[in-house]
C-alpha atoms as a PDB file:
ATOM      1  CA  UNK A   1    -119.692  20.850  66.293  1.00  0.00           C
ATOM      2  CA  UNK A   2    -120.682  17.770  68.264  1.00  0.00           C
ATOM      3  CA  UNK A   3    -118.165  16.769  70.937  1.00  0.00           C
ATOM      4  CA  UNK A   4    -118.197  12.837  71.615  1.00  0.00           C
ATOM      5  CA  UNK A   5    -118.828  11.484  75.348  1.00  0.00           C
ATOM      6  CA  UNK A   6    -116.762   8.795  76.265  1.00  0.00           C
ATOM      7  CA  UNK A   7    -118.826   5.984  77.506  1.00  0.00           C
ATOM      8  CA  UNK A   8    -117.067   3.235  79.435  1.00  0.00           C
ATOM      9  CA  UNK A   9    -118.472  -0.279  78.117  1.00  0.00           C
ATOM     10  CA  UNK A  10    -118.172  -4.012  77.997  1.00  0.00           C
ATOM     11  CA  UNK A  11    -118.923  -4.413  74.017  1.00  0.00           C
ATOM     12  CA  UNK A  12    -116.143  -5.896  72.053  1.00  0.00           C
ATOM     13  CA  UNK A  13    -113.693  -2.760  71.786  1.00  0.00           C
ATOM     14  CA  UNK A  14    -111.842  -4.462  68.854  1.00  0.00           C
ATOM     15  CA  UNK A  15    -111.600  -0.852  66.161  1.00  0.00           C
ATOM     16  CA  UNK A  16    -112.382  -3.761  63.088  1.00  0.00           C
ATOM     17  CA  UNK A  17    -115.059  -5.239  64.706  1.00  0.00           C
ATOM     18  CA  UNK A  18    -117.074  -1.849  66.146  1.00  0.00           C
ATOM     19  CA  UNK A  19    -116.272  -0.251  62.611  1.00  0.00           C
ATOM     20  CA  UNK A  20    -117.740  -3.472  60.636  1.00  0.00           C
ATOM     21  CA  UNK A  21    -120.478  -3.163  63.480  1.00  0.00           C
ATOM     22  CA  UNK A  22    -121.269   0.207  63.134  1.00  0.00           C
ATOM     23  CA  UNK A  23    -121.425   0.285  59.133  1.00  0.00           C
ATOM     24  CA  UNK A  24    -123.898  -2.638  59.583  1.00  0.00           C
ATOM     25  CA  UNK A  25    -125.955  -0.176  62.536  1.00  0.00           C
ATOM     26  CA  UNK A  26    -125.630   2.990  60.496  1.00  0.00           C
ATOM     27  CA  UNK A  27    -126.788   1.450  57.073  1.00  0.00           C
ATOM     28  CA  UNK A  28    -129.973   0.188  58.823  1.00  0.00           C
ATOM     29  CA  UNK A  29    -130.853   3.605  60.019  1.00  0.00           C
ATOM     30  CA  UNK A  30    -130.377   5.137  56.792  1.00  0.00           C
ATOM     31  CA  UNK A  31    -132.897   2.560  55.144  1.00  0.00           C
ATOM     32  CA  UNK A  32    -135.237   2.580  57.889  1.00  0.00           C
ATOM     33  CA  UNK A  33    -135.194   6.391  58.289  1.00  0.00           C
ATOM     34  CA  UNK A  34    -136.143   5.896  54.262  1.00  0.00           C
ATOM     35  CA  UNK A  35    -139.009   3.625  54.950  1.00  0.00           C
ATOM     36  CA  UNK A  36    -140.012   6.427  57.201  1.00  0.00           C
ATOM     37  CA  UNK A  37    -139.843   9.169  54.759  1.00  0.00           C
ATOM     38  CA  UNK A  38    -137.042  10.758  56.400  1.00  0.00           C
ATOM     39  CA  UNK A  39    -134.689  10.994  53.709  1.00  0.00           C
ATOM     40  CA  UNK A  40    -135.995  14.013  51.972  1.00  0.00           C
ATOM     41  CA  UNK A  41    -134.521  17.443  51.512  1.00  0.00           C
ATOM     42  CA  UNK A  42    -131.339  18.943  51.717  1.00  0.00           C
ATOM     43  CA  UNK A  43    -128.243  18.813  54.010  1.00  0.00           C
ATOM     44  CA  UNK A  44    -129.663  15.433  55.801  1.00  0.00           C
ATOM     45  CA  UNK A  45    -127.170  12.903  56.627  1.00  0.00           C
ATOM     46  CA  UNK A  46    -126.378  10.340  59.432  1.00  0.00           C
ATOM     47  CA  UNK A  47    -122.444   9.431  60.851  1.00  0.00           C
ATOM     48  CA  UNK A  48    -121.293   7.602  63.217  1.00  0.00           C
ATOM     49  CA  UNK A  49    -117.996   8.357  65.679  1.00  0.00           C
ATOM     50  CA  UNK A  50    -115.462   4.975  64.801  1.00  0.00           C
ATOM     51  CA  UNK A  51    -112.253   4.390  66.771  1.00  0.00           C
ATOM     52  CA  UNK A  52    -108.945   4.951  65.812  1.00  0.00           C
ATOM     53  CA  UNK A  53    -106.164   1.881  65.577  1.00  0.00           C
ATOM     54  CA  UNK A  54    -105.876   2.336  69.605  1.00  0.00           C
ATOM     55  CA  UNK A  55    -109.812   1.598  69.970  1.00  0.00           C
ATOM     56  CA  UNK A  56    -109.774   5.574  70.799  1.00  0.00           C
ATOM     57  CA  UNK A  57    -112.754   7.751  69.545  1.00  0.00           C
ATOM     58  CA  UNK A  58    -111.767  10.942  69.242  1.00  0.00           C
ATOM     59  CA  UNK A  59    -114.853  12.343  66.806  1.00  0.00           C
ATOM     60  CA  UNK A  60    -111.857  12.356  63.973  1.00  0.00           C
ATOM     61  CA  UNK A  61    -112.878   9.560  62.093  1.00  0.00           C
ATOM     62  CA  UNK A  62    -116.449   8.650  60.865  1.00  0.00           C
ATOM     63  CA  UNK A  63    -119.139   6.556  59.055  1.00  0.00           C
ATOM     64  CA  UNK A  64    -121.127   8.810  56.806  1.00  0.00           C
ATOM     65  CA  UNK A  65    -123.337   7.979  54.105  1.00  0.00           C
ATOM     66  CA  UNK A  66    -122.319   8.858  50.532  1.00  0.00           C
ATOM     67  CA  UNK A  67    -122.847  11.971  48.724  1.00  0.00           C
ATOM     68  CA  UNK A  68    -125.745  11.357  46.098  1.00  0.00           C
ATOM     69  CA  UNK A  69    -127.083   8.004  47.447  1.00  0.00           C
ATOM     70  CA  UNK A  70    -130.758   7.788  48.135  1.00  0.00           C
ATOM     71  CA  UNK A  71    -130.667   6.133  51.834  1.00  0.00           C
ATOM     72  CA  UNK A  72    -133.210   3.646  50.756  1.00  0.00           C
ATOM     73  CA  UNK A  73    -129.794   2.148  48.933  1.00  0.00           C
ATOM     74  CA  UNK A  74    -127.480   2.062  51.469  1.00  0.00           C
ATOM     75  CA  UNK A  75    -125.786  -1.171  52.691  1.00  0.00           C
ATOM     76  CA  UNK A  76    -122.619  -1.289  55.306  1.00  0.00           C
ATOM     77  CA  UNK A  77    -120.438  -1.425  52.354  1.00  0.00           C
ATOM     78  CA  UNK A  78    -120.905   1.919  50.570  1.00  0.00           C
ATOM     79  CA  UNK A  79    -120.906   3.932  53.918  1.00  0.00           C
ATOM     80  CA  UNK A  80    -117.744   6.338  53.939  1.00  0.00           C
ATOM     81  CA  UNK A  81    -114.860   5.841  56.442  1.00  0.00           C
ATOM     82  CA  UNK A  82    -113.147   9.507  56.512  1.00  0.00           C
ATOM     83  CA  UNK A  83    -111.205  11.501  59.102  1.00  0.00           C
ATOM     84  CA  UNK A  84    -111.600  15.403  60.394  1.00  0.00           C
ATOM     85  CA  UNK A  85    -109.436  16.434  56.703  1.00  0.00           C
ATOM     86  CA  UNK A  86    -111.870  15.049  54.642  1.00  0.00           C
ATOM     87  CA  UNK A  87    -109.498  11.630  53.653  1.00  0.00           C
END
């Protein structure tokens, strides 16, 4: 498993508006990675680390596209918000 590096930044740090951010910057991947021809085969997918209410990422909580989607039709708004248990 992937362990998250804290990085030390001066981006907005507000957990709404990196989450609404990051759905945004993660949906755009998945369509451009389409464009690309990326999206094909099995057991692909792309996530993204999100902060929890303290502005904390702890690799517990995620973007992650949704199971049966072709990326090509992806927007920020279908993009999965879960935690480590699978909620």
């Amino acid at each position: 498993m992937a362990t998250p590096i804290p990085v030390e930044n001066s981006f907005n740090t507000d957990p709404k508006s990196v989450i609404s951010q990051g759905r945004v910057d993660l949906a755009v991947a998945l369509r451009w990675a389409a464009r690309l021809g990326l999206s094909e085969g099995v057991d692909n997918h792309f996530s993204m680390a999100v902060p929890d209410k303290d502005g904390r990422v702890r690799g517990d909580r995620f973007l992650i596209n949704p199971y049966g989607w072709h990326w090509s039709e992806i927007t920020a708004s279908s993009l999965v918000l879960a935690d480590a248990e699978g909620n």
